[in-house]
C-alpha atoms as a PDB file:
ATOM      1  CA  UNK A   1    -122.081 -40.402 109.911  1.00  0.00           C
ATOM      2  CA  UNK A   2    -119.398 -39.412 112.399  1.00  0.00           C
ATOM      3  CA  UNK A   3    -120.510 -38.221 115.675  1.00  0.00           C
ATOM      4  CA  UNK A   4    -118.595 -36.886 118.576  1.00  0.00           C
ATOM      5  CA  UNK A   5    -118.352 -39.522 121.189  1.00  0.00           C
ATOM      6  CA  UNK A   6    -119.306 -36.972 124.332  1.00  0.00           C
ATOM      7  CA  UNK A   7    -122.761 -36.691 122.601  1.00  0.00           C
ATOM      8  CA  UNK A   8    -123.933 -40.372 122.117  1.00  0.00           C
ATOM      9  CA  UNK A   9    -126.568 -41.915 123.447  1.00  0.00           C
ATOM     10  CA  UNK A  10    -129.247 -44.495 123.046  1.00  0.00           C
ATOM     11  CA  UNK A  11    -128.954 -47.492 120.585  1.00  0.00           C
ATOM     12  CA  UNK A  12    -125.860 -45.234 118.845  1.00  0.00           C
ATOM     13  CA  UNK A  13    -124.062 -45.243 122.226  1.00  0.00           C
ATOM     14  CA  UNK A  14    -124.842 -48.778 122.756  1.00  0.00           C
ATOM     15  CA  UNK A  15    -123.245 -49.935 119.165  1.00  0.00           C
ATOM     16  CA  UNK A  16    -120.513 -48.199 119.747  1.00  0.00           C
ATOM     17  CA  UNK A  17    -120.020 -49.774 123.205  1.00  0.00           C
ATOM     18  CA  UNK A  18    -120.315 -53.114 121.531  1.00  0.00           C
ATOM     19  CA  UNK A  19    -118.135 -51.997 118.554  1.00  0.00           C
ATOM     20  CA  UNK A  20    -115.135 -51.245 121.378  1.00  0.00           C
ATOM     21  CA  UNK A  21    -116.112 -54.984 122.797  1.00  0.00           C
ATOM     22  CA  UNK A  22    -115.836 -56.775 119.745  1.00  0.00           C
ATOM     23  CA  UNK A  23    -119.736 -57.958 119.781  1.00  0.00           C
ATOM     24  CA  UNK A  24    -121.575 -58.556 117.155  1.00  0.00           C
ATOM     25  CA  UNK A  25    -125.168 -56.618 117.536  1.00  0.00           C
ATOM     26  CA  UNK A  26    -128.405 -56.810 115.634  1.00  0.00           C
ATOM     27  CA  UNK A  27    -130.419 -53.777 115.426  1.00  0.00           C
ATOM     28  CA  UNK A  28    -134.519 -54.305 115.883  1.00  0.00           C
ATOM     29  CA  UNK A  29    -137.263 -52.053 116.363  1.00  0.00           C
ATOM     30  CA  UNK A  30    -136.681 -51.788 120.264  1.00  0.00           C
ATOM     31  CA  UNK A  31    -133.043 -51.756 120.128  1.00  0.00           C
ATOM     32  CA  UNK A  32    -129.622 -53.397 119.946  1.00  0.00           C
ATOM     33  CA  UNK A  33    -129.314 -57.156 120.459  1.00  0.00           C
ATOM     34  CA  UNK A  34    -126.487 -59.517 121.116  1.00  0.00           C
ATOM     35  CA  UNK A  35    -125.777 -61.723 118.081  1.00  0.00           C
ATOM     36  CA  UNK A  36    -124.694 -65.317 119.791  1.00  0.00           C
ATOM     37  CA  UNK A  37    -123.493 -68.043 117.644  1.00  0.00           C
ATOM     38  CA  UNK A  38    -125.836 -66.257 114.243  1.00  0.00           C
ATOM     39  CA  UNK A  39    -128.641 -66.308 116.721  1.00  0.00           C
ATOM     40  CA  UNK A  40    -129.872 -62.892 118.081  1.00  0.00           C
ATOM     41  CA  UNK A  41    -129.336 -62.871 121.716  1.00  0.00           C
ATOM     42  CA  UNK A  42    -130.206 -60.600 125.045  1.00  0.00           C
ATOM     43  CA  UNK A  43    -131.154 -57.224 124.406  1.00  0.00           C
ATOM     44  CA  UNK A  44    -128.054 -54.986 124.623  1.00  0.00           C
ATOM     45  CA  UNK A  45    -127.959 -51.581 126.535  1.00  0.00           C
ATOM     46  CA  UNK A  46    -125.166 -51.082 128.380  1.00  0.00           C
ATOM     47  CA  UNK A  47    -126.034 -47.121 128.722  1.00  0.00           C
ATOM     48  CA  UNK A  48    -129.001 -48.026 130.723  1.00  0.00           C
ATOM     49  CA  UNK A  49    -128.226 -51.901 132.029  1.00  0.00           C
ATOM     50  CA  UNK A  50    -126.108 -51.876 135.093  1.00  0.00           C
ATOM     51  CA  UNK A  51    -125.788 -55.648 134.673  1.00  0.00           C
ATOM     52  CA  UNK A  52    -124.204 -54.778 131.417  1.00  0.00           C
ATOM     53  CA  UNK A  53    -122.410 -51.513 131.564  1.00  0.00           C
ATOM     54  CA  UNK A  54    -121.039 -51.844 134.992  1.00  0.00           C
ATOM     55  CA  UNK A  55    -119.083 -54.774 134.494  1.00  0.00           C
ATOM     56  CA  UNK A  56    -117.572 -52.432 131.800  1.00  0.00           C
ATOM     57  CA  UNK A  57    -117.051 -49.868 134.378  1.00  0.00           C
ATOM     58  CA  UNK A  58    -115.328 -51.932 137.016  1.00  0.00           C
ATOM     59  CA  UNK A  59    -112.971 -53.730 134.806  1.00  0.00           C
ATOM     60  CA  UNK A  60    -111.791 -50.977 132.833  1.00  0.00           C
ATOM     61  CA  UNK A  61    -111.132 -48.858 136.210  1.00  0.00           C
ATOM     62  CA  UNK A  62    -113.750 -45.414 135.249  1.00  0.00           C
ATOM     63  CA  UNK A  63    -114.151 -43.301 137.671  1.00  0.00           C
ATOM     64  CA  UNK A  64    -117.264 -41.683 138.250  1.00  0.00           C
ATOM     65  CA  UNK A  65    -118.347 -37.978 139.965  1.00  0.00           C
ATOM     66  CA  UNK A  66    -121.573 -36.604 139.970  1.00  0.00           C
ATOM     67  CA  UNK A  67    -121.337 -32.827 139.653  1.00  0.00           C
ATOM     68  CA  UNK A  68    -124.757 -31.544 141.201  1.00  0.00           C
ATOM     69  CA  UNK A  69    -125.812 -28.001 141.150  1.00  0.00           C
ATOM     70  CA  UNK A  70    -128.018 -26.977 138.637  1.00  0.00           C
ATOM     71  CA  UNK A  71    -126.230 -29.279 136.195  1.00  0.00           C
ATOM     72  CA  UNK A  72    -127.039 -32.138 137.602  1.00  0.00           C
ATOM     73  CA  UNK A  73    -124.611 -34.135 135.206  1.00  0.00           C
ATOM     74  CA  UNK A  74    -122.094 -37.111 135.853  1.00  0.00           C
ATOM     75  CA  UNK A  75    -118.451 -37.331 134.946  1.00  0.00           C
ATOM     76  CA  UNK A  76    -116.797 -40.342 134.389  1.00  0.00           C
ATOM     77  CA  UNK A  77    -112.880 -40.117 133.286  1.00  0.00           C
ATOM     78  CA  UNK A  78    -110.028 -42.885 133.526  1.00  0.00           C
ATOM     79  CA  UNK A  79    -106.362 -43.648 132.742  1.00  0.00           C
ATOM     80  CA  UNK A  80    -106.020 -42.993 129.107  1.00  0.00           C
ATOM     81  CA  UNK A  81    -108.531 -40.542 128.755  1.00  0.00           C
ATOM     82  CA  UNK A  82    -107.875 -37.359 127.328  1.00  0.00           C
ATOM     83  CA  UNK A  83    -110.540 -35.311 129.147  1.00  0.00           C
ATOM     84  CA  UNK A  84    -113.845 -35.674 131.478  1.00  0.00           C
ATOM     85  CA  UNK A  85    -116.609 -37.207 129.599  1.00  0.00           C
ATOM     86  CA  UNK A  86    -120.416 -36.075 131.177  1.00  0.00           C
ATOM     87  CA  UNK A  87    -123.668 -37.342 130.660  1.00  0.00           C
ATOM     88  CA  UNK A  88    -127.165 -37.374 132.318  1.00  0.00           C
ATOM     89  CA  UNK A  89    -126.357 -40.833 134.355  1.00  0.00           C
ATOM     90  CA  UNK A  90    -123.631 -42.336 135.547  1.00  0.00           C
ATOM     91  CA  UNK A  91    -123.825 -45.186 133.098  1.00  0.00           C
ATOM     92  CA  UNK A  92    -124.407 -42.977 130.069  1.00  0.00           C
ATOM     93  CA  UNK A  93    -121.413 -40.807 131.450  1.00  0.00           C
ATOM     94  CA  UNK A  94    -119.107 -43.789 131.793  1.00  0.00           C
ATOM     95  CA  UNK A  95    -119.660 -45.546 128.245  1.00  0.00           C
ATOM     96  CA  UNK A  96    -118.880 -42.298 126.641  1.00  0.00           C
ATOM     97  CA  UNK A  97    -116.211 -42.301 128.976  1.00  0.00           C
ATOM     98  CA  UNK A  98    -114.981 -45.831 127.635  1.00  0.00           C
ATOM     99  CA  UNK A  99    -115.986 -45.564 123.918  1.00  0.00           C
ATOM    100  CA  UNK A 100    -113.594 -42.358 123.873  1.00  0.00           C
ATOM    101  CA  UNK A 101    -111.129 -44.275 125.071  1.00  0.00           C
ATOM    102  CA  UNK A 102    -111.019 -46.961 122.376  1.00  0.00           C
ATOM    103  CA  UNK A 103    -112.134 -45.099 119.578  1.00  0.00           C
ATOM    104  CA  UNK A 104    -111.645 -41.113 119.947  1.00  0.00           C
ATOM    105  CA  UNK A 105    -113.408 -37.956 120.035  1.00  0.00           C
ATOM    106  CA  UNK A 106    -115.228 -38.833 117.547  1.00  0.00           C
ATOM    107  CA  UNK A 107    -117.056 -42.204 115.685  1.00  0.00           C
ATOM    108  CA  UNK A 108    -118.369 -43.232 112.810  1.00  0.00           C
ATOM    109  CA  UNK A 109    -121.859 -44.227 113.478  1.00  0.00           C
ATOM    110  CA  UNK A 110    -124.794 -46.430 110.822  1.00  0.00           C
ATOM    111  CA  UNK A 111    -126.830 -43.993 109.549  1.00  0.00           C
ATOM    112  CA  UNK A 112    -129.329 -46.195 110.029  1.00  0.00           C
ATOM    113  CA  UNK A 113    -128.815 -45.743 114.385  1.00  0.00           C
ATOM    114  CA  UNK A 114    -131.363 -43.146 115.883  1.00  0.00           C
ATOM    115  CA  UNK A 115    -130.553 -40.742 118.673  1.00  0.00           C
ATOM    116  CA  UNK A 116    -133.350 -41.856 121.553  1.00  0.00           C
ATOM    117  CA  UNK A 117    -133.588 -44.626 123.318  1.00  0.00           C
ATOM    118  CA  UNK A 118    -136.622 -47.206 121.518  1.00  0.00           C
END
């Protein structure tokens, strides 16, 4: 199912982080994993893991702005990006930021992904 990439999030939004790093992910009841060698690995969630996602963020250069007000949303935007890309944290913000950035507006997502966070 194709999605737009500014509305990701959860175990969707991390696959398709892992999809733009060329990892191999298993998905299990409470969420993505790292598949190491045909073994599965850590748990990956680089939309809520700053361990994870922020290495993302400082090597590909995203730059991050949180709007305040009554929003109370983050923007996260970087060289080759078309437009700001927002979300509820910064992380969220930034790997919608990134996955835009390798893959488009839009992305094909499993069907079998769900929406929340397990």
């Amino acid at each position: 199912m194709k999605l737009k990439t500014s509305e990701l999030q959860g175990v969707a939004l991390d696959w398709a982080v892992a999809k733009c790093e060329v990892l191999e992910v298993w998905r299990e009841p409470d969420g993505m994993y790292l598949c190491e060698g045909g073994e599965v690995g850590f748990r990956y969630r680089p939309s809520t893991d700053w361990a994870q996602g922020g290495t993302i963020i400082e090597r590909e250069g995203i730059d991050l702005q949180y709007q305040g007000g009554d929003t109370d949303v983050w923007a996260a935007d970087m060289f080759n990006a078309e437009s700001m890309i927002y979300g509820d944290t910064p992380l969220i913000a930034a790997m919608r930021c990134y996955v835009a950035s390798k893959l488009g507006e839009e992305v094909e997502i499993p069907e079998d992904l769900t929406f929340e966070r397990i």
